[in-house]
Structures are given as structure tokens and as C-alpha cells.
N, C-alpha and C. Protein backbone atom coordinates (compact mmCIF):
# COMPACT_ATOMS: atom_id res chain seq x y z
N UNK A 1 0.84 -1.18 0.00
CA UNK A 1 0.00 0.00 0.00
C UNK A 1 0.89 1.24 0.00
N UNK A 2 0.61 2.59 -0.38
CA UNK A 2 1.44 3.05 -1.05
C UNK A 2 1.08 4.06 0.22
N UNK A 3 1.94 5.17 0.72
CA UNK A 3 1.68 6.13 2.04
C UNK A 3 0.93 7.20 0.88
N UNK A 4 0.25 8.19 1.70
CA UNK A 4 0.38 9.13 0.92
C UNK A 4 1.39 10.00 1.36
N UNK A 5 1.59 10.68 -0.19
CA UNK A 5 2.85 11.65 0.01
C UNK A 5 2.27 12.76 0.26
N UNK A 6 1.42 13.53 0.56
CA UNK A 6 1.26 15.00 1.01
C UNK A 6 1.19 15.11 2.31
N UNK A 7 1.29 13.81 3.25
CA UNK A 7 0.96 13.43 4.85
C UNK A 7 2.66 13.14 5.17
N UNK A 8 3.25 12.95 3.96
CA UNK A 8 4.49 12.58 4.76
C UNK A 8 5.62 13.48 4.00
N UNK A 9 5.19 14.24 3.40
CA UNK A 9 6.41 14.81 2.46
C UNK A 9 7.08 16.12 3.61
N UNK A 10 8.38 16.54 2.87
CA UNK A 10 8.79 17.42 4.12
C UNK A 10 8.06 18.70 4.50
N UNK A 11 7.16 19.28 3.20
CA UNK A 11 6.57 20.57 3.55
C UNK A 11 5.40 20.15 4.82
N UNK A 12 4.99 19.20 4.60
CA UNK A 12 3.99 18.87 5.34
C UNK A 12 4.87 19.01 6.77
N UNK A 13 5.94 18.04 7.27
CA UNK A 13 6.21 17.71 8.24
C UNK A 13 6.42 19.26 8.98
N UNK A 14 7.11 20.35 7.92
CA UNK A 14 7.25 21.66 8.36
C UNK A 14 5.84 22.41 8.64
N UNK A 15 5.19 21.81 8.08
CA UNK A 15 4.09 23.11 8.23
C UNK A 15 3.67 23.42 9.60
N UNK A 16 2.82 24.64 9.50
CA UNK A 16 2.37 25.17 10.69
C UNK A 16 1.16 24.25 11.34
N UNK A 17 1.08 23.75 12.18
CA UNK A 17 -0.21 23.07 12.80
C UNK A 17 -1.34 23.78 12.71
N UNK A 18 -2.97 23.29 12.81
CA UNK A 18 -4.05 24.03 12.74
C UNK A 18 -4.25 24.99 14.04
N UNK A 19 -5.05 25.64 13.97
CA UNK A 19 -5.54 26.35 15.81
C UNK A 19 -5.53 25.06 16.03
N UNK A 20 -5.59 24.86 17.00
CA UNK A 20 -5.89 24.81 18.54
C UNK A 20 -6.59 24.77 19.73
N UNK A 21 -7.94 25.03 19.36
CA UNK A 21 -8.69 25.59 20.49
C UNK A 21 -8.26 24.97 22.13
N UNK A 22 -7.62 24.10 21.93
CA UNK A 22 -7.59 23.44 23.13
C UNK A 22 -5.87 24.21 23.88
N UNK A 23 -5.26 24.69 23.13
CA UNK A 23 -3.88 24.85 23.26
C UNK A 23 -4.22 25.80 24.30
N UNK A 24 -3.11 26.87 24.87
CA UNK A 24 -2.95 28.02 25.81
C UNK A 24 -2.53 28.75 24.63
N UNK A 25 -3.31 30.22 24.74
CA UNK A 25 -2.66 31.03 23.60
C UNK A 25 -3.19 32.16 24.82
N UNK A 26 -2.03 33.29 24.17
CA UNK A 26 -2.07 34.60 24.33
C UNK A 26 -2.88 35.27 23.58
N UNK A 27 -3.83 36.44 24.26
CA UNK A 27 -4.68 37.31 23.55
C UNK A 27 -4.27 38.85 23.61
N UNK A 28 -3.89 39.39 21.95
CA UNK A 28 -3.50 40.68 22.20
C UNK A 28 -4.38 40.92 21.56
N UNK A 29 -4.61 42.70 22.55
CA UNK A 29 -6.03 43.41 22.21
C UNK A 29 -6.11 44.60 21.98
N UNK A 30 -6.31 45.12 21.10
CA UNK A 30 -6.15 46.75 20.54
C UNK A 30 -7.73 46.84 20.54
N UNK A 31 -8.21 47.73 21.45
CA UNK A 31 -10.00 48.17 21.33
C UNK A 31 -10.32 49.16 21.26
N UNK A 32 -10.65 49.53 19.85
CA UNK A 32 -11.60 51.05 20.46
C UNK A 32 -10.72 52.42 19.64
N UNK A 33 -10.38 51.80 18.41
CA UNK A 33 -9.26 52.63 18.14
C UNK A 33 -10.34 53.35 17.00
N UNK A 34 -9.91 54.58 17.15
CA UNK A 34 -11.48 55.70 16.38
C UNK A 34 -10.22 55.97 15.36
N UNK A 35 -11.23 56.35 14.17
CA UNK A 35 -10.22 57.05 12.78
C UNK A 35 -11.48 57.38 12.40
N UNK A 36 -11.02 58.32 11.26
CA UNK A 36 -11.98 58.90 10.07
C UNK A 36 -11.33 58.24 8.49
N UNK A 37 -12.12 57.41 7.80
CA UNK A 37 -11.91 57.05 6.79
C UNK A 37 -13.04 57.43 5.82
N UNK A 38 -12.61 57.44 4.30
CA UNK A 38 -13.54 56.63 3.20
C UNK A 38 -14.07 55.73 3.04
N UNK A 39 -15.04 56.09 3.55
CA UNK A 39 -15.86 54.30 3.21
C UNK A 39 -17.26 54.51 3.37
N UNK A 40 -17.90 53.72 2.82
CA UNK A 40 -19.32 53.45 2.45
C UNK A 40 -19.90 53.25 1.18
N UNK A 41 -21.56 53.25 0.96
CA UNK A 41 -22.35 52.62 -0.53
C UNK A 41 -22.80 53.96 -0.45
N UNK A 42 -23.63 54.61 1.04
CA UNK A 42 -24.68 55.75 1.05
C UNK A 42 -23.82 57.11 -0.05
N UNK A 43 -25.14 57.79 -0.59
CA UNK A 43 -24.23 59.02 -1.14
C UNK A 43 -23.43 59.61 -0.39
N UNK A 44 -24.22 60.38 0.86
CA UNK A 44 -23.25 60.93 1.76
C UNK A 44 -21.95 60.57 1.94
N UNK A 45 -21.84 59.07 2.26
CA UNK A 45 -20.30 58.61 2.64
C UNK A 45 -19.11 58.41 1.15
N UNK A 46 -19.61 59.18 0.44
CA UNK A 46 -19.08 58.70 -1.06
C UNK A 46 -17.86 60.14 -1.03
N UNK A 47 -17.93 61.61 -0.28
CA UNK A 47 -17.11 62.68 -0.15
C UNK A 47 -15.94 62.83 0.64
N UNK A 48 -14.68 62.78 -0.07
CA UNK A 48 -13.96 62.51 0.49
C UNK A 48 -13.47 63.76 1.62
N UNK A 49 -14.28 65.03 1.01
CA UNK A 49 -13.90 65.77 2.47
C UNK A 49 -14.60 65.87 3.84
N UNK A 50 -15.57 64.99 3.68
CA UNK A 50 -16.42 63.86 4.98
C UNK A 50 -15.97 62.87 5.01
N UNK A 51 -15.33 62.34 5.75
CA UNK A 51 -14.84 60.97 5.99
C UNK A 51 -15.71 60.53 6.99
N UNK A 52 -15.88 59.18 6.96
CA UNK A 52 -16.83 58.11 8.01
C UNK A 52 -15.90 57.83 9.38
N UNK A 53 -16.14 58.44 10.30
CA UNK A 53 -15.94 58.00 11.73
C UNK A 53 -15.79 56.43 11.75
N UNK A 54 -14.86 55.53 11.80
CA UNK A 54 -15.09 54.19 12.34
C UNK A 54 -14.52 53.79 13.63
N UNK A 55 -14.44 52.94 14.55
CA UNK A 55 -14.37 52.23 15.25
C UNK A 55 -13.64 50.96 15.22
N UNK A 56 -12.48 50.86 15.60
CA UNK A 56 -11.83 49.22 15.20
C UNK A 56 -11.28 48.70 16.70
N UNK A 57 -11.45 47.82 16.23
CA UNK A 57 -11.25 46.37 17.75
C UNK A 57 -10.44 45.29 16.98
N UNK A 58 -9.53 44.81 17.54
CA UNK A 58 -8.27 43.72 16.78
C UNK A 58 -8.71 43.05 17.89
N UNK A 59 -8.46 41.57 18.07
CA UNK A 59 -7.98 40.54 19.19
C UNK A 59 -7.13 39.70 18.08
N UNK A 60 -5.88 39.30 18.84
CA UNK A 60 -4.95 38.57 18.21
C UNK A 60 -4.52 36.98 19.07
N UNK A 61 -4.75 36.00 18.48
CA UNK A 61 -4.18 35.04 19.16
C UNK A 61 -2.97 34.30 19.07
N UNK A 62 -2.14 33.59 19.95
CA UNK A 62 -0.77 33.37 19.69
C UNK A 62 -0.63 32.34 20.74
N UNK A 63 0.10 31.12 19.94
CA UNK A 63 0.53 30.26 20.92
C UNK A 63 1.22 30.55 22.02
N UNK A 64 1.09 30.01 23.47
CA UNK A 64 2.13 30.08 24.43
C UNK A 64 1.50 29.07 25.79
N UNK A 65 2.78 28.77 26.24
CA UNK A 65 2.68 28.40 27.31
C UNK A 65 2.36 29.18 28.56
N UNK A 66 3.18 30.61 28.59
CA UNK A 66 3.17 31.61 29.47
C UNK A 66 3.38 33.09 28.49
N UNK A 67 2.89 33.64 29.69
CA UNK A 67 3.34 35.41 28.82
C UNK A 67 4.63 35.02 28.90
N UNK A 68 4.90 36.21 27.55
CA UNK A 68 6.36 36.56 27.58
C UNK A 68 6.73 37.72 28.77
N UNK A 69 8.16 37.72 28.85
CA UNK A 69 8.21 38.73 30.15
C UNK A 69 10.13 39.71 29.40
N UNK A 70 10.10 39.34 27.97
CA UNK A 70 11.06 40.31 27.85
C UNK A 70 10.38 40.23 26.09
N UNK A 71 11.04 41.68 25.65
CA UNK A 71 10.47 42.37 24.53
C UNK A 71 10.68 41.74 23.57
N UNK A 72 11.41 40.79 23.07
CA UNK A 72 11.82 39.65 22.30
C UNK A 72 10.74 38.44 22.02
N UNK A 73 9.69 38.57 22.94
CA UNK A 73 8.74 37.54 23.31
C UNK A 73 7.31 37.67 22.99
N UNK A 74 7.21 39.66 23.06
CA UNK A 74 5.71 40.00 23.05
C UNK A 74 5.37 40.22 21.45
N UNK A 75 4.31 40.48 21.04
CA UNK A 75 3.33 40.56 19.97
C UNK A 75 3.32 42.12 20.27
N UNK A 76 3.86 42.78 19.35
CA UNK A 76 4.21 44.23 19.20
C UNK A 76 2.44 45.04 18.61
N UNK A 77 1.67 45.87 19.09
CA UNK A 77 0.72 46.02 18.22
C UNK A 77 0.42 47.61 18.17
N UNK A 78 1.67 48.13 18.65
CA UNK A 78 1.73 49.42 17.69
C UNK A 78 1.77 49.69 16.37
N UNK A 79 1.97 48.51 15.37
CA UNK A 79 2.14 48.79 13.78
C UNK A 79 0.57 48.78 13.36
N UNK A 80 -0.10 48.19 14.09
CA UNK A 80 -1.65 47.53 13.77
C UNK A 80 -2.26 49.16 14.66
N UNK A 81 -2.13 49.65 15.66
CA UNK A 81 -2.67 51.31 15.80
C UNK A 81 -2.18 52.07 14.87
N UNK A 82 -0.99 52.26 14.45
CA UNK A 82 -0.38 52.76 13.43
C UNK A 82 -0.67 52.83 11.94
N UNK A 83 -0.83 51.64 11.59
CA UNK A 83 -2.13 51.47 9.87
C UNK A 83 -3.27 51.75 10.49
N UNK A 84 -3.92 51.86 11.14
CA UNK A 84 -5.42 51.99 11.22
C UNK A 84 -5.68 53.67 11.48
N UNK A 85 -5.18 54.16 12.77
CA UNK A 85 -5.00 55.68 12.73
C UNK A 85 -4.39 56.12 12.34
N UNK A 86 -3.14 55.99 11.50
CA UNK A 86 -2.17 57.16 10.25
C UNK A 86 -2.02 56.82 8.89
N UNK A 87 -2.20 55.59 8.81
CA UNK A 87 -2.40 55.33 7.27
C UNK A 87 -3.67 55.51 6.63
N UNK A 88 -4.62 54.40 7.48
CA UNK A 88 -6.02 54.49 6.59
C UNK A 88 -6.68 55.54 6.06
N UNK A 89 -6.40 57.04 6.85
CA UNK A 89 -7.04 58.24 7.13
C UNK A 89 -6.39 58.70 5.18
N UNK A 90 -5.47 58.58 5.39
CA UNK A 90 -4.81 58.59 4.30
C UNK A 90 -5.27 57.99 2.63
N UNK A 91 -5.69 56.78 2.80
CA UNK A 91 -6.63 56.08 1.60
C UNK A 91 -7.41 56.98 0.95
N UNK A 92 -8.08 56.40 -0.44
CA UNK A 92 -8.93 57.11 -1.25
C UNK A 92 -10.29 55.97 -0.87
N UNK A 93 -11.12 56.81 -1.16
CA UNK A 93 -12.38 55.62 -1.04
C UNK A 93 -12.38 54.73 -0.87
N UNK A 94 -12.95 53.54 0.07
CA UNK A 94 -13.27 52.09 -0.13
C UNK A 94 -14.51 51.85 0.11
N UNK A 95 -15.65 51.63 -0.88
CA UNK A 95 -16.92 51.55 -0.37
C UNK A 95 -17.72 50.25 0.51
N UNK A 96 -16.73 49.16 0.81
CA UNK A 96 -16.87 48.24 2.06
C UNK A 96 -16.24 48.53 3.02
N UNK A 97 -16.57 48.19 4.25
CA UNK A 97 -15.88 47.62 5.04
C UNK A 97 -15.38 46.43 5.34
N UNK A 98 -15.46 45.47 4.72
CA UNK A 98 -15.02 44.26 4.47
C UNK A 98 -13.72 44.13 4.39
N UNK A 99 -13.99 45.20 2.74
CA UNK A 99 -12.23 45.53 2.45
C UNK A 99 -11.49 45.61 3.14
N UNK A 100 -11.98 46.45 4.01
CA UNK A 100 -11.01 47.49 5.32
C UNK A 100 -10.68 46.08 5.98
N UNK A 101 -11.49 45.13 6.40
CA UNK A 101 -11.49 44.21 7.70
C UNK A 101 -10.71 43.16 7.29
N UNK A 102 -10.89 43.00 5.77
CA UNK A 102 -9.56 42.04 5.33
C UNK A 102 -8.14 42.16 4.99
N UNK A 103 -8.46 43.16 5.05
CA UNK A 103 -6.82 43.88 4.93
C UNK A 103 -6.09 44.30 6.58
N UNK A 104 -7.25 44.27 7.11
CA UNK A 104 -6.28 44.13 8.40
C UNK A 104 -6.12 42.60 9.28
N UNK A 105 -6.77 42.13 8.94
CA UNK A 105 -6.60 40.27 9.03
C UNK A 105 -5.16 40.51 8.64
N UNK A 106 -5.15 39.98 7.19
CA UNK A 106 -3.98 40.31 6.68
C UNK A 106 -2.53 40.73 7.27
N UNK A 107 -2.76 41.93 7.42
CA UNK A 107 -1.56 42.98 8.18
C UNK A 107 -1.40 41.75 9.61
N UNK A 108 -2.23 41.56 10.17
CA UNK A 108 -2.27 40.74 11.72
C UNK A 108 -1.47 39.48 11.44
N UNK A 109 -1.85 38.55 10.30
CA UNK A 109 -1.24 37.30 10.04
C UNK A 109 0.20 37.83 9.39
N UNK A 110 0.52 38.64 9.05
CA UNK A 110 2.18 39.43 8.76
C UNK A 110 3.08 38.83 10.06
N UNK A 111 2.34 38.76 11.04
CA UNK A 111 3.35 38.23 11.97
C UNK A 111 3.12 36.31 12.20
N UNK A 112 4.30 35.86 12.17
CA UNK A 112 3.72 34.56 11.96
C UNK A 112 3.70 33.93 13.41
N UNK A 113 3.63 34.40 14.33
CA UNK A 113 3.26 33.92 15.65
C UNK A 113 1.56 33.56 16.03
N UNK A 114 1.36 34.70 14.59
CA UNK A 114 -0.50 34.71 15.45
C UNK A 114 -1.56 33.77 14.55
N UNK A 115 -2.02 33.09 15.48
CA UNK A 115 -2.69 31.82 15.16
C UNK A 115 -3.86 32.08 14.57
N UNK A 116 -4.79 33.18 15.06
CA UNK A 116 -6.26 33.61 14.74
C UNK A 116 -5.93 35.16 14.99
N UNK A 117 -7.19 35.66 14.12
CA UNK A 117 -7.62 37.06 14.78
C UNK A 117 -9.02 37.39 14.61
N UNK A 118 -9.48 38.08 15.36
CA UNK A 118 -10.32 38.63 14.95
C UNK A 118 -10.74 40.32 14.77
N UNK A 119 -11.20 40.67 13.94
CA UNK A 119 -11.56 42.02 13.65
C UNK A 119 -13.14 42.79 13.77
N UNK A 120 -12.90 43.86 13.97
CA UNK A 120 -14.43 44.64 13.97
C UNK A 120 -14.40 46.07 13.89
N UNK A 121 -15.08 46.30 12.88
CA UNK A 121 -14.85 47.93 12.69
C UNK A 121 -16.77 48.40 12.87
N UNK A 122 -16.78 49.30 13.07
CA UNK A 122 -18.03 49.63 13.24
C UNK A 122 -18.06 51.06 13.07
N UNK A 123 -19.42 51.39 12.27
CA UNK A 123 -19.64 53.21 11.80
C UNK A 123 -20.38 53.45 13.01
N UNK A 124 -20.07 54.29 14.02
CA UNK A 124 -21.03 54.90 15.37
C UNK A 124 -22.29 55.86 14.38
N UNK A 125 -23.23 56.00 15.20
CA UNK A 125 -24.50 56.51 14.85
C UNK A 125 -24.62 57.14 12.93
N UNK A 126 -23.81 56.11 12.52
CA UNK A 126 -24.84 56.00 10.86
C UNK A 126 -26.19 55.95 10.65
N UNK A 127 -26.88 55.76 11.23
CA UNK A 127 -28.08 56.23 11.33
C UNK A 127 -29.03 56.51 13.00
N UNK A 128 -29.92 57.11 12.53
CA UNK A 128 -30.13 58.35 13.88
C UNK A 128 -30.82 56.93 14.97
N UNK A 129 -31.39 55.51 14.68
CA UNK A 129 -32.30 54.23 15.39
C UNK A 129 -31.05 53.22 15.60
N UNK A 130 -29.89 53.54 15.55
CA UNK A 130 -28.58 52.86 15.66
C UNK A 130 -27.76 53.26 16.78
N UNK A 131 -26.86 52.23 17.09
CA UNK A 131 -25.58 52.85 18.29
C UNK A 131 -24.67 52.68 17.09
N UNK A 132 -24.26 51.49 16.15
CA UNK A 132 -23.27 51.27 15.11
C UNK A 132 -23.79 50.11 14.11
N UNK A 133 -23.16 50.39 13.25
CA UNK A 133 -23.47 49.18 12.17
C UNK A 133 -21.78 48.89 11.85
N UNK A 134 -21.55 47.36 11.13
CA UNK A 134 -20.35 47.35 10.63
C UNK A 134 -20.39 46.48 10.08
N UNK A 135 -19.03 45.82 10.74
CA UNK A 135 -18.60 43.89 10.36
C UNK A 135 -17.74 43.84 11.11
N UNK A 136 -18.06 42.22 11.41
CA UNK A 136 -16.39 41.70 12.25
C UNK A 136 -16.55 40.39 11.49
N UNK A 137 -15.21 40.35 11.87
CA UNK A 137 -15.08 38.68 11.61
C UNK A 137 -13.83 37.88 12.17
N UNK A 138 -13.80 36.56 12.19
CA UNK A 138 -12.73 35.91 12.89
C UNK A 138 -11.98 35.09 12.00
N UNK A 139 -11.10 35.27 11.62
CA UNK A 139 -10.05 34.14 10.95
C UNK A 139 -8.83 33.47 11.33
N UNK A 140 -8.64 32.40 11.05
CA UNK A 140 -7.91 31.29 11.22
C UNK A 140 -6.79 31.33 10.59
N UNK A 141 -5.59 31.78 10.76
CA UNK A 141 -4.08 31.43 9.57
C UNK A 141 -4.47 30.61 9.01
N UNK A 142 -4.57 30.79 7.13
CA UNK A 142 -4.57 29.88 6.63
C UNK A 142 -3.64 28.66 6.73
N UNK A 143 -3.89 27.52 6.36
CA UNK A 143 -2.71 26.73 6.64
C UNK A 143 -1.89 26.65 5.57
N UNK A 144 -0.62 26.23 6.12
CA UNK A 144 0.36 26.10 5.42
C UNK A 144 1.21 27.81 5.44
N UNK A 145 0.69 28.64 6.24
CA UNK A 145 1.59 29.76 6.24
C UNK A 145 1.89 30.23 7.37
């Protein structure tokens, strides 16, 4: 009987394991970080010298046994406040937020420590029967990266 080779070949043996849920992971948390961007479908939000107020929340997950306790160890998440309040402001239109929310997945899995993340951006009082509308979502490192 013949093995299979994608269970035993070396990329495999290297690859990254799936989450985890059961593992100990570290949770880093950036909440609550306000910007003014481009974004929306409504006319209003279509002017770029009105920008849309959003709201963003990161949680990042990362294997560990214990916190780290020297700077060599931690999950840095000043670059992730940093694109969201000095870059994005910066962008030309994006009429999702999706966009926005996958591109910061993205930026988050840039570090290859972090196992999951999740994201949430939200427009505060877009409409006057609202606290916020948005999207979040949670993703998994794809595998194999």
C-alpha cells in the first residue's frame, strides 16, 4: 500500500499546525481605536472631504505556554494602531468595510506567531435608530503559512 505523500512529504512535516482551540494562547487586544476614513455605498459617505468616523477592535491570538516577560517575546501592536490611525485616514475611497477588515486580518497574520484574529470595525451613529453598524469577523491562519 502506497503512504500518501502530502501526509508525509517534508513541507507537510514543516508546516504550521491548525488552531488549537484546546492549546494556551495569548490574547492581544487593541479596542476602540477611532479614525476617520472613506468608506461606504450611502451618497453621503461617497465625499472625500467627509470621511466616516469608524471604530476598530483587533484581538490577536498566539501560541504560548506563558506570557512573555522580555520584549523579544511579546506581539508588538503598535504597527496595527499605526495602519489603522495614520495610514487608513490617508486612503482614497473604499466603499466596504469588508475591504477594510480584510486587509487588516492580513496585516495581523504578517506576523507569523498569530494563530487567529479577529476584527471589527463599526460606523457609530450611521443612522439616527442605531448605536453602530459594521462587520467583524474571525479568521484562522490559513494553513500552510
Amino acid at each position: 500500500m502506497k503512504q500518501d505523500e502530502t501526509t508525509h512529504s517534508p513541507a507537510a512535516a514543516t508546516a504550521r499546525p491548525a488552531f488549537d482551540p484546546f492549546a494556551s494562547h495569548q490574547k492581544i487586544i487593541v479596542r476602540g481605536m477611532k479614525t476617520d476614513i472613506n468608506v461606504g455605498l450611502h451618497p453621503w459617505e461617497t465625499h472625500p472631504e467627509h470621511p466616516t468616523r469608524v471604530i476598530v477592535d483587533v484581538e490577536m491570538y498566539a501560541r504560548c505556554e506563558r506570557l512573555g516577560d522580555s520584549l523579544s517575546t511579546i506581539i508588538d501592536y503598535d504597527p496595527i494602531r499605526a495602519l489603522v490611525t495614520r495610514d487608513w485616514p490617508k486612503r482614497p475611497h473604499t466603499p466596504l468595510l469588508e475591504t477594510w477588515a480584510e486587509e487588516l486580518v492580513a496585516f495581523c497574520f504578517a506576523d507569523p506567531r498569530i494563530d487567529a484574529c479577529r476584527v471589527s470595525i463599526v460606523k457609530p451613529y450611521i443612522f439616527p435608530e442605531t448605536e453602530a453598524v459594521g462587520v467583524e469577523v474571525f479568521r484562522l491562519r490559513p494553513p500552510g503559512t
